[in-house]
N, C-alpha and C. Protein backbone atom coordinates (compact mmCIF):
# COMPACT_ATOMS: atom_id res chain seq x y z
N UNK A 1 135.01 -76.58 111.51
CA UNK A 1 135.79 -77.35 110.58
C UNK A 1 135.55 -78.83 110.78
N UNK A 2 135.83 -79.49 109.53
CA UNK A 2 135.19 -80.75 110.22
C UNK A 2 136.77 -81.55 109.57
N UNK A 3 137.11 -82.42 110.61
CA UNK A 3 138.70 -83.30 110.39
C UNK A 3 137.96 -84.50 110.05
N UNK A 4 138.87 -85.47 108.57
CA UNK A 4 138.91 -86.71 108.65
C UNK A 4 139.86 -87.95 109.69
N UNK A 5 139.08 -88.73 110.10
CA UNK A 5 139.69 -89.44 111.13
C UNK A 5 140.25 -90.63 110.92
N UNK A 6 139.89 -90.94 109.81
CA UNK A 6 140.53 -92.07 108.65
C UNK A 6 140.34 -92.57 107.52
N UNK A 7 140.71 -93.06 106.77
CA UNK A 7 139.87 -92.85 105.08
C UNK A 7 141.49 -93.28 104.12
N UNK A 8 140.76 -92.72 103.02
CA UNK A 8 142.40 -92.38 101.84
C UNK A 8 141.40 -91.59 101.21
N UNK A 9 142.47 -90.93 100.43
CA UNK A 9 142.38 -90.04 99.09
C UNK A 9 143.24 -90.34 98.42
N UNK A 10 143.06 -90.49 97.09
CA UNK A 10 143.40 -91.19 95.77
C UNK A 10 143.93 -89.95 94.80
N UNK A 11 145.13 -89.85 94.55
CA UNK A 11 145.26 -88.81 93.24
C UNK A 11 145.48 -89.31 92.41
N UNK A 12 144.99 -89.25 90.86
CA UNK A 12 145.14 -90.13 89.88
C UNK A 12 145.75 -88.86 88.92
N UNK A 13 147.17 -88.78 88.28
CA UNK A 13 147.64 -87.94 87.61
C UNK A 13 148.48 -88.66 86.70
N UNK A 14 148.73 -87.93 85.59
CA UNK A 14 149.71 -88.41 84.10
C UNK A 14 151.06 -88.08 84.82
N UNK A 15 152.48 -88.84 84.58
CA UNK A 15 153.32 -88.41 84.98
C UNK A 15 153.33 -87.47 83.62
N UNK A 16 154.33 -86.02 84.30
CA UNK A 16 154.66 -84.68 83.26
C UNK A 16 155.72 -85.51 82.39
N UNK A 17 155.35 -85.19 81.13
CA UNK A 17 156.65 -86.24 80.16
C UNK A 17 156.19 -84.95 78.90
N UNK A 18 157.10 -84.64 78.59
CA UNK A 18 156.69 -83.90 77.73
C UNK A 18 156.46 -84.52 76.36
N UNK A 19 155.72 -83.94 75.60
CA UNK A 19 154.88 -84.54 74.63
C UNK A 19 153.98 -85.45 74.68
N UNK A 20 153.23 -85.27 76.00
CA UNK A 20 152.13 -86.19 76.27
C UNK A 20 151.29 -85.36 77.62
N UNK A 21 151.93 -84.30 77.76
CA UNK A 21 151.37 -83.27 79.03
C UNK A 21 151.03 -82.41 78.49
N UNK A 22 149.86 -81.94 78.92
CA UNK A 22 149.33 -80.52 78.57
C UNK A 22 149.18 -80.22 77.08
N UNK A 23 148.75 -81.32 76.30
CA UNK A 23 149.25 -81.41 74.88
C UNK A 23 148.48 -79.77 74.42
N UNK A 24 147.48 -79.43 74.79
CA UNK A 24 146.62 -78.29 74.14
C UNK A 24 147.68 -77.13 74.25
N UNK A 25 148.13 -77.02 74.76
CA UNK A 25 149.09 -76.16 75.54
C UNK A 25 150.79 -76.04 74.73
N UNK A 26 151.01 -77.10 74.51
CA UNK A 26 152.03 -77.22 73.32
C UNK A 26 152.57 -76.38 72.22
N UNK A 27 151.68 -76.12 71.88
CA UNK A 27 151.79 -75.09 70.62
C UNK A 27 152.31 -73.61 71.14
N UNK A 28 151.59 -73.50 72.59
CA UNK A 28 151.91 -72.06 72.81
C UNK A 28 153.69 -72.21 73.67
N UNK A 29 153.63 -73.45 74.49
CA UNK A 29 154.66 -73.47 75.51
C UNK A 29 155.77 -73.97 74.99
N UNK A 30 155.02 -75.11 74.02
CA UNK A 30 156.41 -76.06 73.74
C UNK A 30 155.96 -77.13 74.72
N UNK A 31 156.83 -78.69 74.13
CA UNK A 31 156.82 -79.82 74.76
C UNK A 31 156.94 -79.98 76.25
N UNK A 32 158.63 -79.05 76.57
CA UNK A 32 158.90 -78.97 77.79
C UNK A 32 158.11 -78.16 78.61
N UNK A 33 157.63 -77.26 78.02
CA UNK A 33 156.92 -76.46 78.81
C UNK A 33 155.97 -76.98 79.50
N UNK A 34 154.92 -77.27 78.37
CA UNK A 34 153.63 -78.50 78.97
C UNK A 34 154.00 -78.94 79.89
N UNK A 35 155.26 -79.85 80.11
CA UNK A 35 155.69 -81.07 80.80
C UNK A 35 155.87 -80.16 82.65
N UNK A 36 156.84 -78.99 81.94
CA UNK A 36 156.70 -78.02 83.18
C UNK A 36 155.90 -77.39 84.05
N UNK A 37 154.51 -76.90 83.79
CA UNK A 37 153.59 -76.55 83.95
C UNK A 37 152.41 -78.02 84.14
N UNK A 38 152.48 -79.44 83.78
CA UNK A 38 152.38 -79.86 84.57
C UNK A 38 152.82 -80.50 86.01
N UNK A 39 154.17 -80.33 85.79
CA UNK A 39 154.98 -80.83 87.23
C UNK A 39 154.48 -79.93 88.59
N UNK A 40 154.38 -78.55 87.83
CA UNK A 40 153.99 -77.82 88.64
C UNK A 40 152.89 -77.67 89.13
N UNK A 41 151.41 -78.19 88.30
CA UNK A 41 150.39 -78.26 88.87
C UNK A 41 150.32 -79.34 89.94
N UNK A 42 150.96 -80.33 89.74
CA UNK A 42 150.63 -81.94 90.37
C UNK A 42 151.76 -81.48 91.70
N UNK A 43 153.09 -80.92 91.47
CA UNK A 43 153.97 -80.45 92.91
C UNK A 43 152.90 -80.03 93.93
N UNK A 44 152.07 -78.82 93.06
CA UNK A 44 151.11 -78.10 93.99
C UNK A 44 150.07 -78.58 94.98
N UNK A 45 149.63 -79.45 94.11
CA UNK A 45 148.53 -80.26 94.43
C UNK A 45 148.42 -81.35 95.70
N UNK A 46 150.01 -82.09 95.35
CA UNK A 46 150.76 -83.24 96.23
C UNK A 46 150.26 -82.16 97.79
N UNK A 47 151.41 -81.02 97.65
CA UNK A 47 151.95 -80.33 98.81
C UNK A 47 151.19 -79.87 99.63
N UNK A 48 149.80 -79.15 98.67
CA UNK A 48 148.89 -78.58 99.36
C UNK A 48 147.40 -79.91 100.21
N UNK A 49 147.98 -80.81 99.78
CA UNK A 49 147.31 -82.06 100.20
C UNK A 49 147.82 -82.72 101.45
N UNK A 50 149.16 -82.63 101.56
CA UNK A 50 150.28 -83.20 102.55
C UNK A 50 149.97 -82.17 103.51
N UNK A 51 149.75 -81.13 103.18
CA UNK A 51 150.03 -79.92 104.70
C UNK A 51 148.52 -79.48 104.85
N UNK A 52 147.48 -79.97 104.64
CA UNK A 52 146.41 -80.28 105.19
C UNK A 52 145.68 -80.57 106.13
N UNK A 53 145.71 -80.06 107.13
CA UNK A 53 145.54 -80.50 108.42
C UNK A 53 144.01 -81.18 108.70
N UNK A 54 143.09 -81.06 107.92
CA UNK A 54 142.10 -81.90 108.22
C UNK A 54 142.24 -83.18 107.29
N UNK A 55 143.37 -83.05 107.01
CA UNK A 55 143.47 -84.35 106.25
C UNK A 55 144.88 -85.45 106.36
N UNK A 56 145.49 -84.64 107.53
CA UNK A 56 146.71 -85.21 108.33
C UNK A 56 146.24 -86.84 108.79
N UNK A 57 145.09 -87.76 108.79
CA UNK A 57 144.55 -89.09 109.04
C UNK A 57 144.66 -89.34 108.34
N UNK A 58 144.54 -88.67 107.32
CA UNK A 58 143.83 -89.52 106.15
C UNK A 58 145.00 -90.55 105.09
N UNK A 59 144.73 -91.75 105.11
CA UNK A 59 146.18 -92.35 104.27
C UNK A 59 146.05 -91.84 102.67
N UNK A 60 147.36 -91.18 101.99
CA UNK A 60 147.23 -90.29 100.47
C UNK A 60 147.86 -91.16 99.87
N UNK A 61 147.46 -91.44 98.49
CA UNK A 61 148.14 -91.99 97.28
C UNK A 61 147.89 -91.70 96.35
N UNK A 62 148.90 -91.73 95.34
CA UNK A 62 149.01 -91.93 94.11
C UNK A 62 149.20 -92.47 92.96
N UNK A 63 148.24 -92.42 92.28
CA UNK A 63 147.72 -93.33 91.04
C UNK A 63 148.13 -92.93 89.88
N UNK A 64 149.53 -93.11 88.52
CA UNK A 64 149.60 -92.51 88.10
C UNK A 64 150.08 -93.29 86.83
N UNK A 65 150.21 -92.81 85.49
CA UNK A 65 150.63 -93.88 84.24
C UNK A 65 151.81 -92.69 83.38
N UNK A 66 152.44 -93.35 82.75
CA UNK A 66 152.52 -94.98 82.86
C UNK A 66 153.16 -95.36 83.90
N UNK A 67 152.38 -96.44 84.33
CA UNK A 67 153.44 -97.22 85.68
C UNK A 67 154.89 -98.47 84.89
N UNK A 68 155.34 -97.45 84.53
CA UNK A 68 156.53 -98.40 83.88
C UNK A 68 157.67 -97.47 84.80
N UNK A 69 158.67 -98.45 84.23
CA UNK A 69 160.39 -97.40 85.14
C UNK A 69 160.16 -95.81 84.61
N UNK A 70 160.27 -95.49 83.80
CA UNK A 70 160.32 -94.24 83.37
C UNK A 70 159.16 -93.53 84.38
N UNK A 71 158.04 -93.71 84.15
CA UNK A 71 156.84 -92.98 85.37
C UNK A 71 157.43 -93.16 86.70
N UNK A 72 157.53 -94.07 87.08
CA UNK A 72 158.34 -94.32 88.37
C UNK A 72 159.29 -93.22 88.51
N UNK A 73 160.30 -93.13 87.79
CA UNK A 73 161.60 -92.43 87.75
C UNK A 73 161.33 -91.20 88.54
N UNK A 74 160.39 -90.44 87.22
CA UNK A 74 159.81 -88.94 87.31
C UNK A 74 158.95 -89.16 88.67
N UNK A 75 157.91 -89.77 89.03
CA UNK A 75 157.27 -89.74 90.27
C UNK A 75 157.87 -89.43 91.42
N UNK A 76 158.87 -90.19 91.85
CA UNK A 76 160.07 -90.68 92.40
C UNK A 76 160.79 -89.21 92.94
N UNK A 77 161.23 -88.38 91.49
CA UNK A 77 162.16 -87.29 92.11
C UNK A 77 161.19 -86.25 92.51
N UNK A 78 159.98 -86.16 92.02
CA UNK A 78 158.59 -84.80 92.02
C UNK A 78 158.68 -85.19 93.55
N UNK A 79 158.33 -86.53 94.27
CA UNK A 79 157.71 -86.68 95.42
C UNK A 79 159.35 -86.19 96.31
N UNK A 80 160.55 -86.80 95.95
CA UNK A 80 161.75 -86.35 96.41
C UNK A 80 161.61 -85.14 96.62
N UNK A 81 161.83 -84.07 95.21
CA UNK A 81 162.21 -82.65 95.41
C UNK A 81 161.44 -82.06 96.49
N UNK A 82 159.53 -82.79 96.83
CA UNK A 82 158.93 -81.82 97.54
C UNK A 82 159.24 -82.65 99.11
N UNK A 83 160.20 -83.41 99.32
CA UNK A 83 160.46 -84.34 100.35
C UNK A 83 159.57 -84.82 101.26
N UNK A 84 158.58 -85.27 99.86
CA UNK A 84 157.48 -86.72 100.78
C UNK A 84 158.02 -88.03 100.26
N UNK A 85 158.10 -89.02 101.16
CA UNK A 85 158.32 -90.18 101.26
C UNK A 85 157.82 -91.04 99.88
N UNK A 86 158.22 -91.89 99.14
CA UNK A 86 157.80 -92.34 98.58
C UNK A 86 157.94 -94.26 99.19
N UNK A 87 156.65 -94.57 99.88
CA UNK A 87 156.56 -95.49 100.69
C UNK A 87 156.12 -96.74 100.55
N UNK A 88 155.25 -97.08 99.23
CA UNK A 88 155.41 -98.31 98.69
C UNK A 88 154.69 -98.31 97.40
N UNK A 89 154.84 -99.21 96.56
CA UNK A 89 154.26 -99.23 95.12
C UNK A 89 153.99 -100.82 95.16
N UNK A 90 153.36 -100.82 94.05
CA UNK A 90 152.33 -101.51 93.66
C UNK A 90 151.71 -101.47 92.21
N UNK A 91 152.21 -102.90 90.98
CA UNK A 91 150.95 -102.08 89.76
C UNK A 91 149.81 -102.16 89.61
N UNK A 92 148.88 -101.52 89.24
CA UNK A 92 147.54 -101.97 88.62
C UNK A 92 146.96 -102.10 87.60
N UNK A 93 145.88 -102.80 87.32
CA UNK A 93 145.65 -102.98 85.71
C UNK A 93 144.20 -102.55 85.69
N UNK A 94 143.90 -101.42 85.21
CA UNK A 94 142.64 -100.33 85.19
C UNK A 94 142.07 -101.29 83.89
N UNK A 95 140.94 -101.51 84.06
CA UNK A 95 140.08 -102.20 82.90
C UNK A 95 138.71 -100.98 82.05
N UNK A 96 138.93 -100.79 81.31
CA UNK A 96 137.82 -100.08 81.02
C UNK A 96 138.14 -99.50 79.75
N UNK A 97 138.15 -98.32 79.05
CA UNK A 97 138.55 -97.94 78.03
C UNK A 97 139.61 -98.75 77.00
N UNK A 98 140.41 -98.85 77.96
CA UNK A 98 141.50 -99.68 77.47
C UNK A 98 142.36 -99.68 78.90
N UNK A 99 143.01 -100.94 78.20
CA UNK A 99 143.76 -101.06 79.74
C UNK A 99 145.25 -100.77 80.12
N UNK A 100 145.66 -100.21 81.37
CA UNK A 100 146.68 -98.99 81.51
C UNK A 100 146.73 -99.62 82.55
N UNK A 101 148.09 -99.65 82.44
CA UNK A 101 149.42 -100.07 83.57
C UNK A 101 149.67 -98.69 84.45
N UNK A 102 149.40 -98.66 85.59
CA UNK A 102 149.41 -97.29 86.60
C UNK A 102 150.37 -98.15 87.70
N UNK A 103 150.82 -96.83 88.43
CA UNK A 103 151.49 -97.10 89.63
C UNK A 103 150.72 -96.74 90.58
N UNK A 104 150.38 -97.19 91.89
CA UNK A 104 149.86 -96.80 93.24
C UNK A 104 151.01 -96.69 94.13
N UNK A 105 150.98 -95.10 95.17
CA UNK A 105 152.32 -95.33 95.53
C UNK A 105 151.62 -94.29 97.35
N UNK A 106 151.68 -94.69 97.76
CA UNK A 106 151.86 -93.99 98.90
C UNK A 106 152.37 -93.22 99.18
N UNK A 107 151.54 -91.95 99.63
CA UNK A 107 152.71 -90.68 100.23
C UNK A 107 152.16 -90.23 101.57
N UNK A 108 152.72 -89.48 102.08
CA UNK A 108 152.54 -88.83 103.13
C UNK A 108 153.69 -87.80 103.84
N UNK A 109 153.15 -86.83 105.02
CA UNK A 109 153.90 -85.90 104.99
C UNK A 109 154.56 -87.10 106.79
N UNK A 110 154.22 -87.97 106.69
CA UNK A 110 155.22 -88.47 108.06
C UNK A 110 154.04 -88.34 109.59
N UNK A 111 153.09 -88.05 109.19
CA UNK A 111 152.30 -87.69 110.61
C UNK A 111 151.52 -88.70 111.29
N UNK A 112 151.67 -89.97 110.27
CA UNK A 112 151.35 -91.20 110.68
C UNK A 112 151.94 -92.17 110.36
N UNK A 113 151.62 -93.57 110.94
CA UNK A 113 152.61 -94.86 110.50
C UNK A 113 151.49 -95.42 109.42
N UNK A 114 152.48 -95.34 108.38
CA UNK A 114 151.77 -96.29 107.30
C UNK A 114 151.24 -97.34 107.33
N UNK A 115 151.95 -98.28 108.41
CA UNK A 115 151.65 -99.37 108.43
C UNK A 115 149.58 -99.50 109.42
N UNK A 116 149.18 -98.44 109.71
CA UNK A 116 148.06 -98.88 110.41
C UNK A 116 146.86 -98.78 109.50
């Protein structure tokens, strides 16, 4: 097995808002649904990233839009309910297609000090 010894990994995800998640998916689930079925992919994703043991060094964040209060909000309780820290934010301004206000937010499952 091979462990990282320091680094980051970047998750870049839509906060779940329904009517803007999983739009293909809509028709069959419904708004909320989408919105549900993505919370649930990105819960999964967070968790199975956090309890990672070759990746317990590694500093994790998340990159996610809209970075307005509302994204925040939802980010906020997803990272709560699965009780990882939500440890500092930050906005950014992505240039390219068009430009999108994201949040960067630090998580982790506690196995290191953020600050190093």
């Amino acid at each position: 097995k091979v462990y990282a010894t320091e680094g980051a990994l970047i998750l870049v995800a839509k906060c779940p808002i329904p009517g803007s998640s999983k739009t293909r998916l809509s028709g069959l689930i419904g708004d909320d649904g989408s919105a549900h079925l993505a919370k649930a992919m990105l819960s999964d994703l967070l968790i199975t990233l956090s309890h990672e043991p070759r990746l317990s060094h590694v500093k994790k964040f998340l990159l996610y839009a809209p970075g307005d209060q509302r994204g925040e909000f939802i980010m906020k309780n997803i990272l709560s309910f699965l009780t990882l820290p939500f440890v500092s934010s930050s906005t950014v301004q992505a240039d390219g297609l068009g430009t999108r206000k994201c949040k960067e937010n630090s998580y982790d499952q506690g196995k290191r000090n953020v600050n190093d």
